[in-house]
C-alpha atoms as a PDB file:
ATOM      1  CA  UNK A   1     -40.797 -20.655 -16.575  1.00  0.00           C
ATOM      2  CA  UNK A   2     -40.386 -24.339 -16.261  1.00  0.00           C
ATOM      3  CA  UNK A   3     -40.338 -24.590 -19.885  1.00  0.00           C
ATOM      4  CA  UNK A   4     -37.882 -22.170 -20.865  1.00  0.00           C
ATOM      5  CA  UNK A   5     -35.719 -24.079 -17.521  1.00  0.00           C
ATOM      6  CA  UNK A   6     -36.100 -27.262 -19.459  1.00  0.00           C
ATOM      7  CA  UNK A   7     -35.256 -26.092 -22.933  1.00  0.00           C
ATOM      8  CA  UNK A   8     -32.073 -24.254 -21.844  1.00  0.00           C
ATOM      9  CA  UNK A   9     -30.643 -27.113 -20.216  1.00  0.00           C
ATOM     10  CA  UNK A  10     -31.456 -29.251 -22.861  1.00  0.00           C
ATOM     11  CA  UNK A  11     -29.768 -26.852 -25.127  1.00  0.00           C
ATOM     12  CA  UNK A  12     -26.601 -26.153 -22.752  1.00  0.00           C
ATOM     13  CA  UNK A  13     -26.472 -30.415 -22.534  1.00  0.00           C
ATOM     14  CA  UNK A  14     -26.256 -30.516 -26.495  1.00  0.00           C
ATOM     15  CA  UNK A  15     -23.795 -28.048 -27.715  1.00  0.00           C
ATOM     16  CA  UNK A  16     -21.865 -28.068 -24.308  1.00  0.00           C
ATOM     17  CA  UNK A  17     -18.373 -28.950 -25.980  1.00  0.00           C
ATOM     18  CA  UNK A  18     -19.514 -25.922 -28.374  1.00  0.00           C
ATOM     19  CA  UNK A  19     -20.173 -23.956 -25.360  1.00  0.00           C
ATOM     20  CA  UNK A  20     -16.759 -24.863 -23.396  1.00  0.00           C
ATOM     21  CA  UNK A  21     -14.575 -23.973 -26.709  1.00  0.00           C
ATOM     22  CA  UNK A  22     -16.205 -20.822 -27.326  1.00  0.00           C
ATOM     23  CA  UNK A  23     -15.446 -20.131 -22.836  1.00  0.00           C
ATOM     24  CA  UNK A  24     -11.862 -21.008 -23.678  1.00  0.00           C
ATOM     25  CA  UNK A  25     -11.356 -18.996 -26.817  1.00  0.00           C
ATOM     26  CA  UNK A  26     -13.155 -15.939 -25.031  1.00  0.00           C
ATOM     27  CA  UNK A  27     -10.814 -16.526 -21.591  1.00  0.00           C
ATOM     28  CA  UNK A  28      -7.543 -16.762 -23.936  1.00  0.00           C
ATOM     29  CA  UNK A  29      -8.586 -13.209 -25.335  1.00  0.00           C
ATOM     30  CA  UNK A  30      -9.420 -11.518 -22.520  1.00  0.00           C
ATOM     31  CA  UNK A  31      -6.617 -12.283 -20.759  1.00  0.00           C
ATOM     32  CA  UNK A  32      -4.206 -11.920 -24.248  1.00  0.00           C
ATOM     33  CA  UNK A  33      -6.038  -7.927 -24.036  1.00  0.00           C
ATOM     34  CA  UNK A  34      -4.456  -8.100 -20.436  1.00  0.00           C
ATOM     35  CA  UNK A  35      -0.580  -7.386 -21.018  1.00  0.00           C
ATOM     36  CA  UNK A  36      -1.862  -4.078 -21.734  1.00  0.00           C
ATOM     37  CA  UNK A  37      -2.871  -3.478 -18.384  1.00  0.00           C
ATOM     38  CA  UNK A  38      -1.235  -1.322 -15.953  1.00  0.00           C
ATOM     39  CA  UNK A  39      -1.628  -0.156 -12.396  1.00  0.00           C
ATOM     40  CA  UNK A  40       0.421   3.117 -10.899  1.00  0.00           C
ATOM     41  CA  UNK A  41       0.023   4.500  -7.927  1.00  0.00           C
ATOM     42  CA  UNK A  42       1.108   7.931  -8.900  1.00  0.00           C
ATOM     43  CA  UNK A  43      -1.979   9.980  -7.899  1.00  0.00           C
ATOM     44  CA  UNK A  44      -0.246  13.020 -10.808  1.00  0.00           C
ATOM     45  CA  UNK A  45      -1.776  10.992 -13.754  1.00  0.00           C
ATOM     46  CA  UNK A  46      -5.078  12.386 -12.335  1.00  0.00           C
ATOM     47  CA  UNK A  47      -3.906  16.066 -12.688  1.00  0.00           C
ATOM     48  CA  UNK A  48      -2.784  18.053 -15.134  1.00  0.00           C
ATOM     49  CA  UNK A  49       1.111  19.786 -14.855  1.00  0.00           C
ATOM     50  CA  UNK A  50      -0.543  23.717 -14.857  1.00  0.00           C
ATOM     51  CA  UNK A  51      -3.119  22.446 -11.972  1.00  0.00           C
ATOM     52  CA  UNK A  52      -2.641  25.028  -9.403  1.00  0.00           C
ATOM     53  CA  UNK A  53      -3.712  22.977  -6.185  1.00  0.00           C
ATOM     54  CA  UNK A  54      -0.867  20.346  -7.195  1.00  0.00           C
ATOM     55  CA  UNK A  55       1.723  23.021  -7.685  1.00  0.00           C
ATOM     56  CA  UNK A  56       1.315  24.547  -4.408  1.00  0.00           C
ATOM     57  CA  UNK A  57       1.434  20.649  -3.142  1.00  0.00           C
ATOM     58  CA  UNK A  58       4.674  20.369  -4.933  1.00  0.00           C
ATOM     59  CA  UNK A  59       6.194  23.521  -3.512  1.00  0.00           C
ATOM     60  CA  UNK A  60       7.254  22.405  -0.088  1.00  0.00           C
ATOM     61  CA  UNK A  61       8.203  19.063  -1.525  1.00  0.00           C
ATOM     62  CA  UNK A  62      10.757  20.970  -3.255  1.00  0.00           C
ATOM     63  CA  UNK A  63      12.016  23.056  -0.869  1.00  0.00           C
ATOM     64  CA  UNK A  64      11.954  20.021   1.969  1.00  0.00           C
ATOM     65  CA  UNK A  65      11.500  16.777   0.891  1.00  0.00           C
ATOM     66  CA  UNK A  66       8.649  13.902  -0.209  1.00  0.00           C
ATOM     67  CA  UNK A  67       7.514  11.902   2.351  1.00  0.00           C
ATOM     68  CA  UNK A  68       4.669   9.153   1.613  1.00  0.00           C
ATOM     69  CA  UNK A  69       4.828   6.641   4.498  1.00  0.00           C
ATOM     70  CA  UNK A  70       2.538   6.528   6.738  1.00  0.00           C
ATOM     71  CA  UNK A  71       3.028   3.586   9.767  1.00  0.00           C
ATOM     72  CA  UNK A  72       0.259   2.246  12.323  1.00  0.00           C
ATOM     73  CA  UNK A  73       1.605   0.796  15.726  1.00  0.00           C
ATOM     74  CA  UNK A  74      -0.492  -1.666  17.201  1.00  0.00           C
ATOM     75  CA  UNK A  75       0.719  -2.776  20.448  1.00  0.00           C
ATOM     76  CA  UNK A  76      -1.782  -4.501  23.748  1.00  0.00           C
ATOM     77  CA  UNK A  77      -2.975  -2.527  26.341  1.00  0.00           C
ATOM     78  CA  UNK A  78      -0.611  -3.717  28.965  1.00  0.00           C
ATOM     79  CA  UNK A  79       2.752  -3.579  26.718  1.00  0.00           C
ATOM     80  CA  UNK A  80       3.975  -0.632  28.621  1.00  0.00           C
ATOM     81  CA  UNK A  81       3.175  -1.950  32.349  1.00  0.00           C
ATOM     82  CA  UNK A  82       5.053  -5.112  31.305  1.00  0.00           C
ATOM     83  CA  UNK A  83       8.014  -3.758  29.815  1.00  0.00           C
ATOM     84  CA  UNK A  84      10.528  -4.117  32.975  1.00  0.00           C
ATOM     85  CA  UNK A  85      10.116  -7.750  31.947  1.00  0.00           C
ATOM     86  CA  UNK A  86      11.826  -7.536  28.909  1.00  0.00           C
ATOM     87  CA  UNK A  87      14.294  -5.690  30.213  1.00  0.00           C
ATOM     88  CA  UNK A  88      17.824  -6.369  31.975  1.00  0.00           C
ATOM     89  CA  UNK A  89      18.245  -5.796  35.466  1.00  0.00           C
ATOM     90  CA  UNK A  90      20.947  -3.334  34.798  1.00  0.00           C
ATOM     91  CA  UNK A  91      18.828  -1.476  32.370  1.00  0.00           C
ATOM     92  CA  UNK A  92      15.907  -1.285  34.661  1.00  0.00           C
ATOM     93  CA  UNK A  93      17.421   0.811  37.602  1.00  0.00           C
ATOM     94  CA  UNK A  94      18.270   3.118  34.709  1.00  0.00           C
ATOM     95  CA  UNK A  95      17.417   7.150  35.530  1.00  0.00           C
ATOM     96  CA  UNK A  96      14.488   7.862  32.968  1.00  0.00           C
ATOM     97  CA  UNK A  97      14.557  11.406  31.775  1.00  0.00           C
ATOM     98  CA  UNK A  98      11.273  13.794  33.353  1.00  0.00           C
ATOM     99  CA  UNK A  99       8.147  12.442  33.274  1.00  0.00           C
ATOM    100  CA  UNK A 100       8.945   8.943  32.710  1.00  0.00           C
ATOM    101  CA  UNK A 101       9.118   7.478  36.230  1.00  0.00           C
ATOM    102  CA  UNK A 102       5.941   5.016  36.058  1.00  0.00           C
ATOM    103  CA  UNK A 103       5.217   4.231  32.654  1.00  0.00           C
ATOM    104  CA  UNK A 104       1.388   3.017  32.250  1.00  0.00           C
ATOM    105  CA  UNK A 105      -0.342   1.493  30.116  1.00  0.00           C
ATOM    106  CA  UNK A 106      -2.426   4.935  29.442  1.00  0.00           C
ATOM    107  CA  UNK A 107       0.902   6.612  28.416  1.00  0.00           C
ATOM    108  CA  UNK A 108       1.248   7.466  24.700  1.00  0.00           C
ATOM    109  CA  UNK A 109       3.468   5.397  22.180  1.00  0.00           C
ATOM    110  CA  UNK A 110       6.218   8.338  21.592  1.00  0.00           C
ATOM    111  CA  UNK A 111       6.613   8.995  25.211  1.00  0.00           C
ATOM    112  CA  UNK A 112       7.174   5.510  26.103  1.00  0.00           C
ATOM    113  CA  UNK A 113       9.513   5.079  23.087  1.00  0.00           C
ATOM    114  CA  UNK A 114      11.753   8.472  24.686  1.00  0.00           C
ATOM    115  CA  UNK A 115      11.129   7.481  28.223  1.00  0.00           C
ATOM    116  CA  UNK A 116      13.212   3.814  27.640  1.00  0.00           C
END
């Protein structure tokens, strides 16, 4: 194994402006093959128009509307227990509607969002 080590750098050492034309030319053509590249995010290309699973999909999207967003919240633990910080006096003596008198920490993001 030494050998084959030895002969292989001794090779790569003599024909190593051959070797770093022949990486250049190969680069320059992969990346000329490149432009025709394209990304979608469409997840239809993967289904045909008469698939029945993505016609009943479509259905309500017609009738309502398309909604792809989704949205993650991240917020620490004690955010709610240190809201009256943040707030104005005047807003803080405020009459919260129902079950809203204490907020905690505990306490979900979309009640704390109605209770202030």
């Amino acid at each position: 194994m030494h050998e084959f080590d030895a002969r292989y750098r001794h090779w790569i050492l003599k024909f190593r402006w051959l070797i770093l034309l022949a990486t250049l030319v190969l680069m320059v053509l992969a990346a000329s093959e490149a432009r025709h590249l394209h990304l979608t995010t469409n997840y239809r290309v993967f289904f045909s128009q008469e698939n029945p699973q993505l016609l009943a999909f479509d259905a309500p999207e017609n009738t309502y509307t398309k909604n792809d967003n989704v949205m993650f919240v991240l917020m620490p633990k004690d955010a709610l227990s240190s809201r009256k910080r943040r707030w104005p006096r005047w807003k803080r003596k405020q009459k919260r509607p129902g079950n809203c008198r204490t907020p905690t920490s505990r306490r979900l993001l979309w009640s704390a969002v109605n209770c202030w």
